[in-house]
N, C-alpha and C. Protein backbone atom coordinates (compact mmCIF):
# COMPACT_ATOMS: atom_id res chain seq x y z
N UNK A 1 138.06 103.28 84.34
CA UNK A 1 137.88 104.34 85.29
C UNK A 1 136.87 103.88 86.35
N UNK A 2 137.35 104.08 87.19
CA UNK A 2 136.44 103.52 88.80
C UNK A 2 135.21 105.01 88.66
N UNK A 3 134.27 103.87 89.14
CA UNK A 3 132.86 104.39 89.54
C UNK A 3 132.81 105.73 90.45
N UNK A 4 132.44 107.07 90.89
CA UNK A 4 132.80 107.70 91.60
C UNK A 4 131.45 107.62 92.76
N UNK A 5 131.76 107.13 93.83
CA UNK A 5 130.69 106.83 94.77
C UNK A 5 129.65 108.51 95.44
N UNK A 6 128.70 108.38 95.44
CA UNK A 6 128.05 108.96 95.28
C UNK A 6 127.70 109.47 96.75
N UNK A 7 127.44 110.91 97.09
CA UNK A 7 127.36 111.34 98.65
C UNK A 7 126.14 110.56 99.36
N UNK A 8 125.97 110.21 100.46
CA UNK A 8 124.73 109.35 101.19
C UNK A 8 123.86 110.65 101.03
N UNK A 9 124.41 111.61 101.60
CA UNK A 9 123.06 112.74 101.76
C UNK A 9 122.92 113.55 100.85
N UNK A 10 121.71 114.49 100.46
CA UNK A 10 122.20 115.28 99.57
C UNK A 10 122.14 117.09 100.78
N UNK A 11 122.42 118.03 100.02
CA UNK A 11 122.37 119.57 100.95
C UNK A 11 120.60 119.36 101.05
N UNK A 12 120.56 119.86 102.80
CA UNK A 12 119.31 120.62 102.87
C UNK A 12 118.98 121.40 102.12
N UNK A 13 119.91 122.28 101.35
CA UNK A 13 118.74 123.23 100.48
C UNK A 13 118.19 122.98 99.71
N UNK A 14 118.46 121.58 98.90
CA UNK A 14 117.54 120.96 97.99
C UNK A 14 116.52 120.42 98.22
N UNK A 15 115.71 120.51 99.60
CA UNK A 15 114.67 120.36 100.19
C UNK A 15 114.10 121.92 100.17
N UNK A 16 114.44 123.03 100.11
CA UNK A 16 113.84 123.90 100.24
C UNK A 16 113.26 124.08 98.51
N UNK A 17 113.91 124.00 97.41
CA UNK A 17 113.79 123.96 95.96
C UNK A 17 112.60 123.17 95.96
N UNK A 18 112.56 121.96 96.43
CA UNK A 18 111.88 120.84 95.45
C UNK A 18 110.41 121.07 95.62
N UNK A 19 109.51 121.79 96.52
CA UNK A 19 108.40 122.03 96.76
C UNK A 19 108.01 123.45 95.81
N UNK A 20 108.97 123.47 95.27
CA UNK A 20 108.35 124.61 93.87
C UNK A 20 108.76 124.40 92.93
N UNK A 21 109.05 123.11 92.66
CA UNK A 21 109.16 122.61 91.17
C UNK A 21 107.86 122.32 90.92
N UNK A 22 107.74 122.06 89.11
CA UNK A 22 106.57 121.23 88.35
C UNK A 22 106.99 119.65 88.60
N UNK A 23 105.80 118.62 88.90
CA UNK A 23 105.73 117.41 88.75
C UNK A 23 106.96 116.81 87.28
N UNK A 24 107.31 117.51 86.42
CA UNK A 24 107.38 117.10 85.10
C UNK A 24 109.41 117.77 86.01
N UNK A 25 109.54 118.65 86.50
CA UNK A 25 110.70 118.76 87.34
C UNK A 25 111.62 117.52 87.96
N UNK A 26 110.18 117.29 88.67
CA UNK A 26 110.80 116.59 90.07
C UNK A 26 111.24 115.27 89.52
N UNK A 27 110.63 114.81 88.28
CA UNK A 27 110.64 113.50 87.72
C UNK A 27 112.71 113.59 86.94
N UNK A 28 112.45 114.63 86.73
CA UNK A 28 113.95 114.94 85.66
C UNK A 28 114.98 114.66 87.14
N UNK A 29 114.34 115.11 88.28
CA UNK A 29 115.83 115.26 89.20
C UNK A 29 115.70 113.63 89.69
N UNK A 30 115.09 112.75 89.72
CA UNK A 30 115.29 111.83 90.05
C UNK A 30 115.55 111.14 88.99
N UNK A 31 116.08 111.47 87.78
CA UNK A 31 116.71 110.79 86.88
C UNK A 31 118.61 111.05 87.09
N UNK A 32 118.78 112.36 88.01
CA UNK A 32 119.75 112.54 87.94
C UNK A 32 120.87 112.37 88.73
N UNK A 33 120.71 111.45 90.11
CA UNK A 33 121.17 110.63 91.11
C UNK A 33 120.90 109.77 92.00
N UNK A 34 121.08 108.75 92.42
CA UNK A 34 120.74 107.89 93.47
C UNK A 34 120.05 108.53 94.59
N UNK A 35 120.49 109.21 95.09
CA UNK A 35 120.61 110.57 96.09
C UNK A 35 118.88 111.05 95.91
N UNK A 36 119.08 111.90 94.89
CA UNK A 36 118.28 112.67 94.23
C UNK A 36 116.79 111.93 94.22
N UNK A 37 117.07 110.25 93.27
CA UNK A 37 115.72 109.79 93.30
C UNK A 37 115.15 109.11 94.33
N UNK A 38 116.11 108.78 95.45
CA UNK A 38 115.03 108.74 96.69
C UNK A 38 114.68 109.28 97.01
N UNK A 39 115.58 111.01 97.34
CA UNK A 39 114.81 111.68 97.71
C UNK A 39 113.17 112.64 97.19
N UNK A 40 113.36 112.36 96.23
CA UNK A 40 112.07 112.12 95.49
C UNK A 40 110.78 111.24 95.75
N UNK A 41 111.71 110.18 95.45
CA UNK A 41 110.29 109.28 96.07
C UNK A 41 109.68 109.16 97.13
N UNK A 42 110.95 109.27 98.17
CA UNK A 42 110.58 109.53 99.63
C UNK A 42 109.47 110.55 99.88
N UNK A 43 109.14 111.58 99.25
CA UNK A 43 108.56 112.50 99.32
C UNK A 43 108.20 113.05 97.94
N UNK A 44 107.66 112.44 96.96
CA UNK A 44 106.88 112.42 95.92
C UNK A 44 106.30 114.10 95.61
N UNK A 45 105.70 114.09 96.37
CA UNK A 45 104.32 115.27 96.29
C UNK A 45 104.89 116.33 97.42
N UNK A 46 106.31 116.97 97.36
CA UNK A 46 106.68 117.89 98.68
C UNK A 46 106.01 119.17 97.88
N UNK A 47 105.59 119.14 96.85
CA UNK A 47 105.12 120.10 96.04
C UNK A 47 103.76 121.08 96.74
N UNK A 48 103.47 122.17 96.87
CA UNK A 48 102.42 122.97 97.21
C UNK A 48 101.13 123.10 95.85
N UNK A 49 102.14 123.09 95.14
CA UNK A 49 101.68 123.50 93.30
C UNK A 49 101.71 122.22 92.87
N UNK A 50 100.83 121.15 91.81
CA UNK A 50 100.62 119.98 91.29
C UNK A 50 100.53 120.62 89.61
N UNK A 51 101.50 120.88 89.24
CA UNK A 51 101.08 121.19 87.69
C UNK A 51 100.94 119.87 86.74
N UNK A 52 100.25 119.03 85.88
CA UNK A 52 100.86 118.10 84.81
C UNK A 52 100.51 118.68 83.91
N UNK A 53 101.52 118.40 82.69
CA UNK A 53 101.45 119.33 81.21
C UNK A 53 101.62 118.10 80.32
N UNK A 54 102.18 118.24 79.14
CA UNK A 54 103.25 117.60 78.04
C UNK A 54 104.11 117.47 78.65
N UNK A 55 105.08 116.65 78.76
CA UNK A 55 104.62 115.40 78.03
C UNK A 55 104.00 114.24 79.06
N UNK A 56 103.84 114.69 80.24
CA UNK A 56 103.58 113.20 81.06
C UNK A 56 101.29 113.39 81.23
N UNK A 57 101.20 114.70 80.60
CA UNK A 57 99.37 114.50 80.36
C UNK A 57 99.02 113.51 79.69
N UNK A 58 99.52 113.07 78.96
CA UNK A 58 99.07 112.03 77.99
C UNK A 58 98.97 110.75 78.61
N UNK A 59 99.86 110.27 79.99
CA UNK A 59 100.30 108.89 80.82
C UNK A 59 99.53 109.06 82.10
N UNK A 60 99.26 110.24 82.31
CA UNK A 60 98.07 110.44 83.64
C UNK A 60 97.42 109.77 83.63
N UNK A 61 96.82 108.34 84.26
CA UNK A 61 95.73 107.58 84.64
C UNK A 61 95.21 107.97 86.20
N UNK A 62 93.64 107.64 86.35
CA UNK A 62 93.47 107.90 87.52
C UNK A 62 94.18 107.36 88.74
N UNK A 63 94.58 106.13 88.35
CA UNK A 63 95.14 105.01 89.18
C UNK A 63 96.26 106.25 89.34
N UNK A 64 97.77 106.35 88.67
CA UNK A 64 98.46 107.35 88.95
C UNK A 64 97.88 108.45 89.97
N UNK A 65 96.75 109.18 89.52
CA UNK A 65 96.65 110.37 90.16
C UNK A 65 95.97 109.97 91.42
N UNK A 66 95.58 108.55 91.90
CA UNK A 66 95.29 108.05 92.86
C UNK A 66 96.70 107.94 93.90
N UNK A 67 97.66 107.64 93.12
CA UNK A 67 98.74 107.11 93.87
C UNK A 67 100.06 108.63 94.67
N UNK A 68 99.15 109.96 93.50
CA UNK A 68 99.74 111.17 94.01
C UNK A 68 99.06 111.62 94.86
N UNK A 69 97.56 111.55 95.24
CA UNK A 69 96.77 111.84 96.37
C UNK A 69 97.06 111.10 97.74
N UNK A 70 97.51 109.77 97.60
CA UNK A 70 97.84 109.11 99.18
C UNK A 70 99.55 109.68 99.15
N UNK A 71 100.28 109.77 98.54
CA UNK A 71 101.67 110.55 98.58
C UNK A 71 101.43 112.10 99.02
N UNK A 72 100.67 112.92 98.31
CA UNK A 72 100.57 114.12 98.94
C UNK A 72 100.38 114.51 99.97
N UNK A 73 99.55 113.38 101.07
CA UNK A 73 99.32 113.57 102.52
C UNK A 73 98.50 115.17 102.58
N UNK A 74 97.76 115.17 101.44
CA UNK A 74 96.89 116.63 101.37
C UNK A 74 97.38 118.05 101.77
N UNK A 75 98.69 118.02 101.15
CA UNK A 75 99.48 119.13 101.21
C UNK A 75 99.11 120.39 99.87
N UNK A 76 98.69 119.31 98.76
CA UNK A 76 98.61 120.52 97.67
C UNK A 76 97.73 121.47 97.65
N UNK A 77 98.07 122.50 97.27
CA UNK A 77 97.08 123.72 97.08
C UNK A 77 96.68 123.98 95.59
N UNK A 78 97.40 123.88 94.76
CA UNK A 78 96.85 123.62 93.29
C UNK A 78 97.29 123.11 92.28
N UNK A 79 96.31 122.56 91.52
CA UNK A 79 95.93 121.69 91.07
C UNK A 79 96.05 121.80 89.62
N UNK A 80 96.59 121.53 88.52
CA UNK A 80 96.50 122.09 87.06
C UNK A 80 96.70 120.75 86.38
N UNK A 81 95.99 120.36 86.31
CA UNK A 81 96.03 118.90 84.54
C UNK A 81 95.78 119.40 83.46
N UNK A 82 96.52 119.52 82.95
CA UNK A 82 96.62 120.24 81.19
C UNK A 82 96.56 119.12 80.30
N UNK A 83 95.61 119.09 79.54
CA UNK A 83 95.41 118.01 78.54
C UNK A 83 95.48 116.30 79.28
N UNK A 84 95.27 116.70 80.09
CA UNK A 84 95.16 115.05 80.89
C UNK A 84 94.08 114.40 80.55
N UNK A 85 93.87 113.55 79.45
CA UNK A 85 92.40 113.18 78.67
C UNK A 85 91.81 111.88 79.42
N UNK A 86 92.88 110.89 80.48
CA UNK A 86 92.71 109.87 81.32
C UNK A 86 92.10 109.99 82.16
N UNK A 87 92.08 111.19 82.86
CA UNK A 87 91.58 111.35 84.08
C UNK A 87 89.97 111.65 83.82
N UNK A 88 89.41 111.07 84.66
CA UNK A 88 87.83 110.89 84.54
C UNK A 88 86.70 112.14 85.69
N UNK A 89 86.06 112.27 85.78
CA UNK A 89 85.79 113.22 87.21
C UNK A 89 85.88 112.44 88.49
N UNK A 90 85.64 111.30 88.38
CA UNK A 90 85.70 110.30 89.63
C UNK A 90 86.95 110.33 89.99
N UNK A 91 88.07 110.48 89.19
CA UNK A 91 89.46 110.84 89.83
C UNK A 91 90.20 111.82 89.67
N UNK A 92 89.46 112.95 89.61
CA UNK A 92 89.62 114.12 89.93
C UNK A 92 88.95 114.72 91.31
N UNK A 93 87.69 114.11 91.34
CA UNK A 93 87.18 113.94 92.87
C UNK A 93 87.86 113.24 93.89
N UNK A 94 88.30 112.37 93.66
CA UNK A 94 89.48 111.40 94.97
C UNK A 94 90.14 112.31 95.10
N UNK A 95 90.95 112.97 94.45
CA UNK A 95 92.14 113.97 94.32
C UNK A 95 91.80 114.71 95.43
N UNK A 96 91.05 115.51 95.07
CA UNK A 96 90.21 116.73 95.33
C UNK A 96 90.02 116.35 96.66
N UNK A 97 89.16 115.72 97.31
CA UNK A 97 88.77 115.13 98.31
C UNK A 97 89.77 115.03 99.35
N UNK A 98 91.29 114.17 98.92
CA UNK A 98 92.24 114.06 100.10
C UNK A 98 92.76 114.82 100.02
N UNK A 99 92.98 116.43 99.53
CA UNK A 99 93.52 117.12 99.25
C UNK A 99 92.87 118.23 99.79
N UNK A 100 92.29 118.81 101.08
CA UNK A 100 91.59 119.84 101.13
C UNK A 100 91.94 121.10 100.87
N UNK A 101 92.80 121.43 100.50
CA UNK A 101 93.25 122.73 100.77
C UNK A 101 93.68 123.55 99.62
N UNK A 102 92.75 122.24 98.36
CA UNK A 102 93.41 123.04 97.46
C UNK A 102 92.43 124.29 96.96
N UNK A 103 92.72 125.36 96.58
CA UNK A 103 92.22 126.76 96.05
C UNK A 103 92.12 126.58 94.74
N UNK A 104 92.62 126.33 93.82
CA UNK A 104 92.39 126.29 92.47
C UNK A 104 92.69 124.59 92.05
């Protein structure tokens, strides 16, 4: 059975969705097309809300949460690390820092 080639673009409205997903979301939809995980990566952090929980708290390094602060382009407004035991205050401060706007 031949490969079924995959659309170049995906719908604008899946740009309106993806900025209110959880981080632990956005990771699942770029498992789920070519399409999908660039457009992801392309825009990592379109998120307003930064939640990390289970299962990816445990893989949070600062370096990571370094690499979601220059991706966010200081768009997020809040901020939630749940059980994130990696993260140190020094990189929770970087965060924090390029990120002005966050409220919680």
């Amino acid at each position: 059975m031949a490969e079924e080639e995959e659309p170049s673009s995906l719908h604008e409205g899946i740009f309106f969705v993806l900025p209110y997903l959880h981080l632990f979301e956005l990771l699942s939809m770029a498992r789920v097309c070519k399409s999908l995980r660039d457009a992801v990566r392309e825009d990592m952090v379109p998120c307003l809300k930064l939640v990390v929980d289970e299962p990816l708290s445990f893989r949070l390094t600062d370096d990571r949460l370094a690499e979601l602060a220059a991706k966010s382009q200081g768009r997020v407004q809040v901020l939630a690390l749940i059980g994130c035991i990696n993260i140190t205050d020094d990189g929770l401060l970087g965060f924090v820092s390029s990120n002005p706007k966050i409220t919680e």
